[in-house]
Structure formats: C-alpha cells, structure tokens
Protein backbone atom coordinates (compact mmCIF):
# COMPACT_ATOMS: atom_id res chain seq x y z
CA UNK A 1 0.00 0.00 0.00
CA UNK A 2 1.20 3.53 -0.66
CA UNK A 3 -0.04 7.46 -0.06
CA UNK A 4 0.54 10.52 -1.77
CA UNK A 5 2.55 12.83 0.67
CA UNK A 6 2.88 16.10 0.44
CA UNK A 7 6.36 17.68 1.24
CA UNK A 8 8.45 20.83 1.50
CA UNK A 9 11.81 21.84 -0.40
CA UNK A 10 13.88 24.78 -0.92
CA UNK A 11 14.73 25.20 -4.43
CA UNK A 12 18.19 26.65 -3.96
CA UNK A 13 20.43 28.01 -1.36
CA UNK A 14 19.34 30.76 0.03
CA UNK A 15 21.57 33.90 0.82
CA UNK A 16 19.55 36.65 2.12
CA UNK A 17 15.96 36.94 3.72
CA UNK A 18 13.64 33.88 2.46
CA UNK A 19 10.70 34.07 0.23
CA UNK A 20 7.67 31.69 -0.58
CA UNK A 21 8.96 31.68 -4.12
CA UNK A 22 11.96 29.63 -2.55
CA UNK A 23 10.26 27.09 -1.57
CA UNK A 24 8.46 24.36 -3.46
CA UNK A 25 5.69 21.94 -2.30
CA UNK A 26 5.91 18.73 -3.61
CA UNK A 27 4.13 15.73 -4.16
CA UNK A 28 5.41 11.80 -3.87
CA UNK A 29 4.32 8.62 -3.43
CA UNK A 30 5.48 6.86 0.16
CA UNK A 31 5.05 3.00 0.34
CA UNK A 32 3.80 1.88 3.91
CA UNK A 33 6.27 -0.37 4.45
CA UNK A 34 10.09 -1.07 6.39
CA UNK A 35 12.21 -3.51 6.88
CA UNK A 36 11.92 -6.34 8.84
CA UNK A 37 13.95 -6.37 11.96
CA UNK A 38 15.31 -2.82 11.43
CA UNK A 39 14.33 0.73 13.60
CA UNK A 40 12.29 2.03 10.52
CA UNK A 41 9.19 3.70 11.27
CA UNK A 42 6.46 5.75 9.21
CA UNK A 43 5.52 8.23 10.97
CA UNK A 44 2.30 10.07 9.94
CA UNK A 45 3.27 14.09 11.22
CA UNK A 46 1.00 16.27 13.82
CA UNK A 47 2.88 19.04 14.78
CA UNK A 48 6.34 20.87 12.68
CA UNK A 49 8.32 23.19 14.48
CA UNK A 50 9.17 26.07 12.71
CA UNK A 51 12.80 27.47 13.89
CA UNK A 52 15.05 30.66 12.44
CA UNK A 53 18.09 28.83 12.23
CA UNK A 54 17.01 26.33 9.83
CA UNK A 55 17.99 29.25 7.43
CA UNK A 56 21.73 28.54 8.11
CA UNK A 57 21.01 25.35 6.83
CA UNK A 58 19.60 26.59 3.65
CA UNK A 59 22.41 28.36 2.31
CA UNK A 60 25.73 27.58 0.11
CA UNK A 61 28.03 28.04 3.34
CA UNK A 62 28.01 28.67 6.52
CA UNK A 63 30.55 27.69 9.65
CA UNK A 64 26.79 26.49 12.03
CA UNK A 65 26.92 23.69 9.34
CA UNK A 66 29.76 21.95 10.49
CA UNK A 67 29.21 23.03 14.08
CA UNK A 68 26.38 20.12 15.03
CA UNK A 69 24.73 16.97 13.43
CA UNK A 70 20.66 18.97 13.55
CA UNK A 71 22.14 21.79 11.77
CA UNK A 72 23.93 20.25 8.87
CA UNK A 73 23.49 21.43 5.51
CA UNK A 74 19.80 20.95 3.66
CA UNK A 75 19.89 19.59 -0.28
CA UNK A 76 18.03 21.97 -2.26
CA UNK A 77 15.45 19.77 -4.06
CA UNK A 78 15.71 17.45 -1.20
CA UNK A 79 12.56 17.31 1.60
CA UNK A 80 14.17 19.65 4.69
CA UNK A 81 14.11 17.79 8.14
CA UNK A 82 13.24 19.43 11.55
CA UNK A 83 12.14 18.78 15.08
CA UNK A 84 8.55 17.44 14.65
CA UNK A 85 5.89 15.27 16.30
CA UNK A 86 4.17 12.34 14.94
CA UNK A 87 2.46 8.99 15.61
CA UNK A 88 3.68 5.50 14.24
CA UNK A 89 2.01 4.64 11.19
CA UNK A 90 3.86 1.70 9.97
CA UNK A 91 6.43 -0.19 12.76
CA UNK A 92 8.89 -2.67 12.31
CA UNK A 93 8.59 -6.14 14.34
CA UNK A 94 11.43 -5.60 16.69
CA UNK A 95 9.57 -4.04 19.31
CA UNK A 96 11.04 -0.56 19.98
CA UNK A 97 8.12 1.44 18.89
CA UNK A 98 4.70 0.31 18.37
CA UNK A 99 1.91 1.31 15.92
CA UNK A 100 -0.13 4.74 17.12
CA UNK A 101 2.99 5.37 19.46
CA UNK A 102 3.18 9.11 19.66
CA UNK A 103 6.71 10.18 18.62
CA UNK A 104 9.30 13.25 18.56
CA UNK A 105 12.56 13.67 16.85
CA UNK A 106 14.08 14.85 13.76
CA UNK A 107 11.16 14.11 10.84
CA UNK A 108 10.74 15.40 7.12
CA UNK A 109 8.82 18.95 6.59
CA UNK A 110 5.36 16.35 4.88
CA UNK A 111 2.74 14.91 5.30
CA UNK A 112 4.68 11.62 6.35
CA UNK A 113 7.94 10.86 7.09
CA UNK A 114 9.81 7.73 6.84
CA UNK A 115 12.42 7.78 9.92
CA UNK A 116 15.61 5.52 9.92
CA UNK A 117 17.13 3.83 12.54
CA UNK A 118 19.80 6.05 12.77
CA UNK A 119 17.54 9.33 13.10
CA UNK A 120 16.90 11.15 16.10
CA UNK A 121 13.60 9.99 17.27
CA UNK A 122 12.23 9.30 20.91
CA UNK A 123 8.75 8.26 22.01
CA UNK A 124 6.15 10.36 24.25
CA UNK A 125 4.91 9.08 26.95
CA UNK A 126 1.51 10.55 27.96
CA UNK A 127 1.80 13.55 29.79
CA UNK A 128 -1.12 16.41 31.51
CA UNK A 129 -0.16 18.90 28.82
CA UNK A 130 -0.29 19.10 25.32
CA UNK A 131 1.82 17.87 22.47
CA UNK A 132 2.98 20.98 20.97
CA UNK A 133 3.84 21.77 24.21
CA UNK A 134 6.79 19.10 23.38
CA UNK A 135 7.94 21.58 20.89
CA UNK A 136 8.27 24.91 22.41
CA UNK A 137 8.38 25.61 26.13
CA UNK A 138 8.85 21.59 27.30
CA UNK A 139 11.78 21.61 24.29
CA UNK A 140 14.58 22.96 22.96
CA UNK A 141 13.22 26.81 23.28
CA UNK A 142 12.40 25.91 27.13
CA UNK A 143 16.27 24.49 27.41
CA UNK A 144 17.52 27.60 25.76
CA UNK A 145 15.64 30.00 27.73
CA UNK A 146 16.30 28.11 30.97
CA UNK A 147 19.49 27.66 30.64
CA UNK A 148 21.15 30.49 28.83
CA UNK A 149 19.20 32.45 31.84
CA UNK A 150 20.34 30.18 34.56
CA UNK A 151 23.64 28.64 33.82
CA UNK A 152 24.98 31.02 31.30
CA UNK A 153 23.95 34.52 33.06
CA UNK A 154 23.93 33.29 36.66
CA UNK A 155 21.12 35.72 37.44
CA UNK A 156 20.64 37.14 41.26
CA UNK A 157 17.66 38.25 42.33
CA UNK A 158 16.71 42.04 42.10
CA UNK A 159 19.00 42.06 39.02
CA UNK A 160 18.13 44.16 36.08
CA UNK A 161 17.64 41.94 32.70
CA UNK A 162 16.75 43.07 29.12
CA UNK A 163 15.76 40.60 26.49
CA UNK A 164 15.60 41.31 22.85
CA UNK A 165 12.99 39.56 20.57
CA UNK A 166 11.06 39.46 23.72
CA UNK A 167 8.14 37.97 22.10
CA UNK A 168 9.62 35.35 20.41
CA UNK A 169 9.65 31.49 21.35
CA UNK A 170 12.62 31.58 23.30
CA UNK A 171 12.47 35.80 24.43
CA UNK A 172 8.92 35.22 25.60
CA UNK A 173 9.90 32.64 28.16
CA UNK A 174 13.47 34.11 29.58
CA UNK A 175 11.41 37.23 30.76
CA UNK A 176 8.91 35.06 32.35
CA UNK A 177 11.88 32.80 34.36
CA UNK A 178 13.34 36.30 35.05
CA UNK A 179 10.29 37.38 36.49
CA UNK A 180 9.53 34.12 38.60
CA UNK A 181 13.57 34.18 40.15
CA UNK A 182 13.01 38.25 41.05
CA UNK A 183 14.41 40.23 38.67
CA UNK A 184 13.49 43.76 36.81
CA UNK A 185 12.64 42.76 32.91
CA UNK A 186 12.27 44.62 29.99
CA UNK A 187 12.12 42.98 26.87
CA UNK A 188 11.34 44.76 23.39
CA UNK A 189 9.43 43.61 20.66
CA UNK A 190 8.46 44.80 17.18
CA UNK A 191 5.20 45.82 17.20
CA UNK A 192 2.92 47.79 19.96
CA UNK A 193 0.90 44.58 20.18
CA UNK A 194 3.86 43.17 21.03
CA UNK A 195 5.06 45.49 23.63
CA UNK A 196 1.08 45.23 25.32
CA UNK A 197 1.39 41.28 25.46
CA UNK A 198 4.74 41.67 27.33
CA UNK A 199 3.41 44.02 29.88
CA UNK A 200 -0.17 42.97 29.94
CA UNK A 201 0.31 39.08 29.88
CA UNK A 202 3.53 37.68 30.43
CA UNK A 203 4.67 40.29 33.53
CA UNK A 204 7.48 42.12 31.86
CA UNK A 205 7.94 45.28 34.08
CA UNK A 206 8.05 47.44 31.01
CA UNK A 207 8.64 46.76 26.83
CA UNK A 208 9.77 48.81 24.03
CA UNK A 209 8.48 48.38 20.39
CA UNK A 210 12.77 49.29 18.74
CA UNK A 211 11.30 49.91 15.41
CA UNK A 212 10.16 53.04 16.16
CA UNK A 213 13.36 53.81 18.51
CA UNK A 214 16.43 55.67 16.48
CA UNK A 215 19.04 55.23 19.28
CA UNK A 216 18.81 52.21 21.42
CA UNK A 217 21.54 53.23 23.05
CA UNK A 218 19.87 56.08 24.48
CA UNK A 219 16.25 53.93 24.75
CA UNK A 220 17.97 51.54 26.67
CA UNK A 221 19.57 54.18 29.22
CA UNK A 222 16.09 55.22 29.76
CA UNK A 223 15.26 51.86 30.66
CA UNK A 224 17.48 51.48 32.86
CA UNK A 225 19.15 54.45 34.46
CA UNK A 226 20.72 51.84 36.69
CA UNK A 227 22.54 49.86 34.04
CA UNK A 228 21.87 46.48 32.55
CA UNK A 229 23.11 43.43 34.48
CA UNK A 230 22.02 39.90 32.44
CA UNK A 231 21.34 40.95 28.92
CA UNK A 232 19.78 37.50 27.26
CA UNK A 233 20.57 38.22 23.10
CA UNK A 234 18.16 36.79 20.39
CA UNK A 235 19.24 39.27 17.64
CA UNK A 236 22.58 40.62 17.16
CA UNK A 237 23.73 43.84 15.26
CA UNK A 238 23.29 47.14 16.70
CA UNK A 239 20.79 45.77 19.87
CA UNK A 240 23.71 44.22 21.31
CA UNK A 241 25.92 46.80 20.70
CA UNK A 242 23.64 48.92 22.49
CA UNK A 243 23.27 46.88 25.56
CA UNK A 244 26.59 46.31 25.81
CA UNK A 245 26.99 49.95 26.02
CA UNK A 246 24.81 49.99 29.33
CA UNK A 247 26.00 47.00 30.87
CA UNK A 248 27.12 47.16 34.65
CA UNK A 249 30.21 46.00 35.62
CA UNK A 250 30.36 41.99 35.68
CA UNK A 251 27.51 41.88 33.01
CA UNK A 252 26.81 38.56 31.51
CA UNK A 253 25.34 38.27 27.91
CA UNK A 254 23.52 35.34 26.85
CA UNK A 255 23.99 34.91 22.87
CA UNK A 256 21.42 32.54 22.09
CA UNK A 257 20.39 33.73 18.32
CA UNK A 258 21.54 36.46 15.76
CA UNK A 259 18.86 36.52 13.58
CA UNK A 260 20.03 40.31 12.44
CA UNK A 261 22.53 38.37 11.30
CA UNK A 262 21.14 34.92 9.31
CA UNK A 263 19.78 37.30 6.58
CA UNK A 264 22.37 40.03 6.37
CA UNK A 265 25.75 38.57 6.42
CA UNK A 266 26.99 42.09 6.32
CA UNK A 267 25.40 43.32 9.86
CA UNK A 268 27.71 42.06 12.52
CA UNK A 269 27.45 43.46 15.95
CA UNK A 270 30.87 45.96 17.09
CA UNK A 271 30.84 46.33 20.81
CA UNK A 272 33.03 48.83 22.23
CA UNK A 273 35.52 46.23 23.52
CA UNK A 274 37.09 49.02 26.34
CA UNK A 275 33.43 48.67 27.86
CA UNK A 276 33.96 44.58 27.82
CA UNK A 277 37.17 44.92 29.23
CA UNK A 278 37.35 47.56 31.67
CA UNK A 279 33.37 46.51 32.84
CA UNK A 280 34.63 43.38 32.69
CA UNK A 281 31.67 41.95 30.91
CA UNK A 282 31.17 38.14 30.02
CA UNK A 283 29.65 37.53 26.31
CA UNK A 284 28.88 34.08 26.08
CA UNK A 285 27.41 31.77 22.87
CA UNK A 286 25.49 28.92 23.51
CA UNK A 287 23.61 26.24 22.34
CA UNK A 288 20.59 24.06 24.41
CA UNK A 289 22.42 20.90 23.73
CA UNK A 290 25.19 21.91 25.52
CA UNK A 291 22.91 21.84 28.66
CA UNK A 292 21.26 18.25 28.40
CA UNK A 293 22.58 17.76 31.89
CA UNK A 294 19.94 20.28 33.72
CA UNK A 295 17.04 19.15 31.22
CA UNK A 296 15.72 17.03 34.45
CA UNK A 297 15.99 20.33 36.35
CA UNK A 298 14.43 22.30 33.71
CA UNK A 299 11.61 20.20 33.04
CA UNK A 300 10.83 19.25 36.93
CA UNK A 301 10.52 23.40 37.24
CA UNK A 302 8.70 24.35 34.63
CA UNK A 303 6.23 21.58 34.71
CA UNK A 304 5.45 23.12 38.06
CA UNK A 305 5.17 26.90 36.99
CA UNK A 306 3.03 25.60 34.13
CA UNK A 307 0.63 23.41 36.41
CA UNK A 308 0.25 26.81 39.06
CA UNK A 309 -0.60 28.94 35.78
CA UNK A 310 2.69 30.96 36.78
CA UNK A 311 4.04 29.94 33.02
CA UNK A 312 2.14 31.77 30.10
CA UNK A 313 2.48 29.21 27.47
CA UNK A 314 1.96 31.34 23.48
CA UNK A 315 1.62 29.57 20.36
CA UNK A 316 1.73 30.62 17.15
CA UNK A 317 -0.29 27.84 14.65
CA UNK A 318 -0.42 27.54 11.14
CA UNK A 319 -2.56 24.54 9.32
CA UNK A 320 -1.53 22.26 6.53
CA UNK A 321 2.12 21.18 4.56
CA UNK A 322 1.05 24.34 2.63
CA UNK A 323 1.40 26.73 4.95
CA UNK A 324 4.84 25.73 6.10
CA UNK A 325 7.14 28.10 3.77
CA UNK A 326 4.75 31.43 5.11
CA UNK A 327 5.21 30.27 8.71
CA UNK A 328 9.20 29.82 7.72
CA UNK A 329 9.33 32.86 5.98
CA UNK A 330 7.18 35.26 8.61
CA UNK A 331 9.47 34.49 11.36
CA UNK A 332 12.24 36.82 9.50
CA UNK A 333 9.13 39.28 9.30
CA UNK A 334 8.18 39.26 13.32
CA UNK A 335 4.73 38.13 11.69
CA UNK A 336 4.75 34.95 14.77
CA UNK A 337 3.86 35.89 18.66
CA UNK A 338 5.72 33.22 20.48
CA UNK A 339 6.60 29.43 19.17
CA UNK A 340 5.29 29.19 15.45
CA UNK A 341 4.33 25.58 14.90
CA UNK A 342 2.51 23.83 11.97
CA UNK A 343 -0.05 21.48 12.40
CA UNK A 344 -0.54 19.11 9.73
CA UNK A 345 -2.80 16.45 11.01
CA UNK A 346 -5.26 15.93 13.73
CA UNK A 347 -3.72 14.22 17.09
C-alpha cells in the first residue's frame, strides 16, 4: 500500500531573507512499508516546528553547518528535516516502537515521514499537557531559555535583565523565568501589540516596540538608568551593541540567536571592547544541547510553573504542509507571537 505525501523543499540556497517563491511543495508517493527487523518507522506528522536557524542550513556556506549533526546542511530539491511530532504509522517487528505510538525527533517537513534507525527519534509518553507543548516551552526553546538564563547569566535576584525579541519562542519565556527568580525585565518587541502582550500578559515590568526607537543606546539608558546586568541576546547587530553599552560592571550576555545576522551577512554586531574589558563583561554563545545535563531540572521546574498557571504558554499555529514556507518565511518578518508551529494532522 502507498499514499501521496505532500512535502516541503527549498529550491536553492538561500543567501539573504527567504521568500515563498523559494520554496516548493511537492508531491510523492510513500510506500507503507520497512524492513523487517530494522528501527524504521512511518511516521504520519502532527505538529512541525518552525525554527530561524534552519535558514543557516539553507544556504551555500556557513561555519553552524559543520558546528552540530541537527544543523547540517539541507539539499536543495531534497525534503528539509526538523524537530517534529508524529504517531507511528507503519512499525517494524522488533519491538522498539509500536503502531499509534506518539513520537518526537528529527522528521521530514510532509505529510509523512519515513524515519531511519539512525535518526533522532524518541517516544512520548503521555503527559497532563499538550503535544505541541513538546515543541516549544517543554523543548529545545524551554532548554535555551532556561538555561542560557540560569547557567549562562547566573542571574541574582533584584537584578536588572533586558531581552531582545522578547516575544519570540525563546524571548517570551526568559522574561517570564526572570520574572519568577526576582528580577526587573524589559524585553522589546516589534510591534505595539507586542510590547502590550509583554506588559499585559507575560509580567514584563516594562517593553519597548525598537522599530520606532532611532538610538537604542539612548532607549535603553532610559530603561534602565541603573545599568543592565544579564542581557539574554536573540538578535545581534546594533541591539547588542547597544546593551553592551549599558552594561554594569560583571555583566553577563547570553547569545542565544543572531537573527540580524542569518539574513544580512553584512550586519555584525561591534561592541566597544574598552566597555567589555574595563566593565569586565562576560559575552557568552550557547547552544541548548550543551545543557542536556539540567534538562531534568528544567523540566521538573517548569512543569510546576506551568501546572500553578505561573508559566504563560503562546503559540503561534499555522494549518496544513502548505502553509509551512509562510510560517518559515514570517518568522524573519516578526509576523509569529511566540513558538510558530505547523499542524498538519489531527492528534
């Protein structure tokens, strides 16, 4: 038996910002079947995460290729892979997953994907909250926020912290932790909408919308008159060179994204290196894998802030295979408010 599944490609390497018009949905035909004995499973997809560094990924070159196995180089022509959720369609008979298991790991932007043995692919066991869940603040963007807050900044309580792309899936949730430990947080944002859900739902003590701001340097003085001591970066470029201009002395910056950055290879961020050195600031790059060891810590906390209603959990959905390369491509636009996921298929 076979089905027709529908599935996402990039059409060539991408240099710049991403369009629709690189992207190409396509159309195949997957037989419902694996190999005896092996790992193989079919998984039919629920839930795609959509993430902004998958854009490294799409282009010619770049040194976060060659930096990690989940962001090696994507094919163009090829079906793109990312951090998904699915149930077991088709299993093998050797046990290790079952048909109608519910499943997460590293899965093909479609319809369906066919996962080897080798892939990265764990199952789910049944849990209070929901799947996408899985995917945003019980995931990777939890780990990141968690612990580029708390083992990379080393916050202490009464501490003044600004985050940048304060709405986004990661931004959204260090303000919150900052918040919940006792800290001042301002986080800005690119729309006034944006700036009002900071304040209004997720406890930010104030927000800034920085497209209408000429000098952050000056916006962020007025933020905080008493300098900034945890800055947690999602962008890059001028922001950080801005914050690091009103850092206190023993600052810590997070870097956990540049997006500036992924679709301008010609904006890179110039701190004034006399303020790192005589303020004796710590800049620090990170990725959530290199934290797997406080995931049980991470998870046991945040479970709890979710089940007390202390946690503000925002998703950003999108419907259908179609609507994959618009979520992808919006993220570069600020068009998502929190973690932008895809569903594809009922649960």
């Amino acid at each position: 038996m076979e089905v027709s599944n529908k599935y996402v490609v990039v059409k060539h390497h991408i240099q710049d910002a991403p369009k629709e018009s690189d992207f190409e949905i396509k159309i195949g035909a997957l037989i419902l079947s694996v190999d005896s004995g092996s790992n193989d499973v079919i998984v039919k997809n629920l839930y795609i995460s959509i993430d902004p560094y998958q854009i490294n990924r799409m282009k010619s070159n770049d040194p976060s290729q060659t930096s990690i196995s989940f962001a090696a180089p994507i094919t163009p022509g090829e079906a793109i892979d990312g951090v998904a959720i699915g149930k077991v369609l088709v299993a093998s008979d050797n046990g290790k997953f079952q048909k109608d298991d519910l499943v997460m790991g590293v899965f093909t932007w479609a319809e369906y994907s066919l996962v080897k043995e080798e892939s990265i692919i764990k199952k789910l066991e049944p849990s209070e909250f929901p799947l996408t869940y899985h995917l945003g603040v019980l995931g990777f963007n939890g780990l990141s926020a968690y612990a580029g807050f708390f083992e990379v900044c080393k916050p202490q309580k009464g501490e003044n912290v600004f985050v940048s792309a304060a709405c986004g899936a990661v931004g959204n949730l260090v303000g919150q932790y900052a918040k919940l430990f006792g800290c001042y947080v301002v986080g800005c944002a690119g729309s006034q909408d944006k700036v009002t859900l900071l304040k209004d739902k997720l406890g930010f003590d104030d927000a800034f919308n920085y497209k209408e701001e000429k000098d952050l340097t000056s916006i962020l003085a007025r933020y905080f008159p008493n300098g900034i001591d945890v800055y947690f970066d999602n962008v890059g470029g001028e922001m950080l060179e801005a914050a690091v201009a009103n850092m206190n002395t023993f600052g810590r910056v997070s870097i956990c994204g540049v997006i500036s950055q992924y679709t301008d290879a010609e904006k890179r961020s110039s701190p004034n290196m006399l303020n790192v050195v005589y303020n004796r600031i710590n800049i620090r790059g990170f990725l959530a894998a290199d934290f797997m060891n406080v995931f049980p810590d991470f998870i046991a906390k945040t479970s709890a802030y979710l089940q007390t209603g202390r946690l503000h959990v925002i998703e950003d959905v999108s419907s259908g295979v179609e609507s994959i390369p618009s979520a992808f491509v919006g993220i570069f636009n600020g068009n998502n408010v929190g973690k932008k996921i895809v569903k594809v298929a009922e649960e």
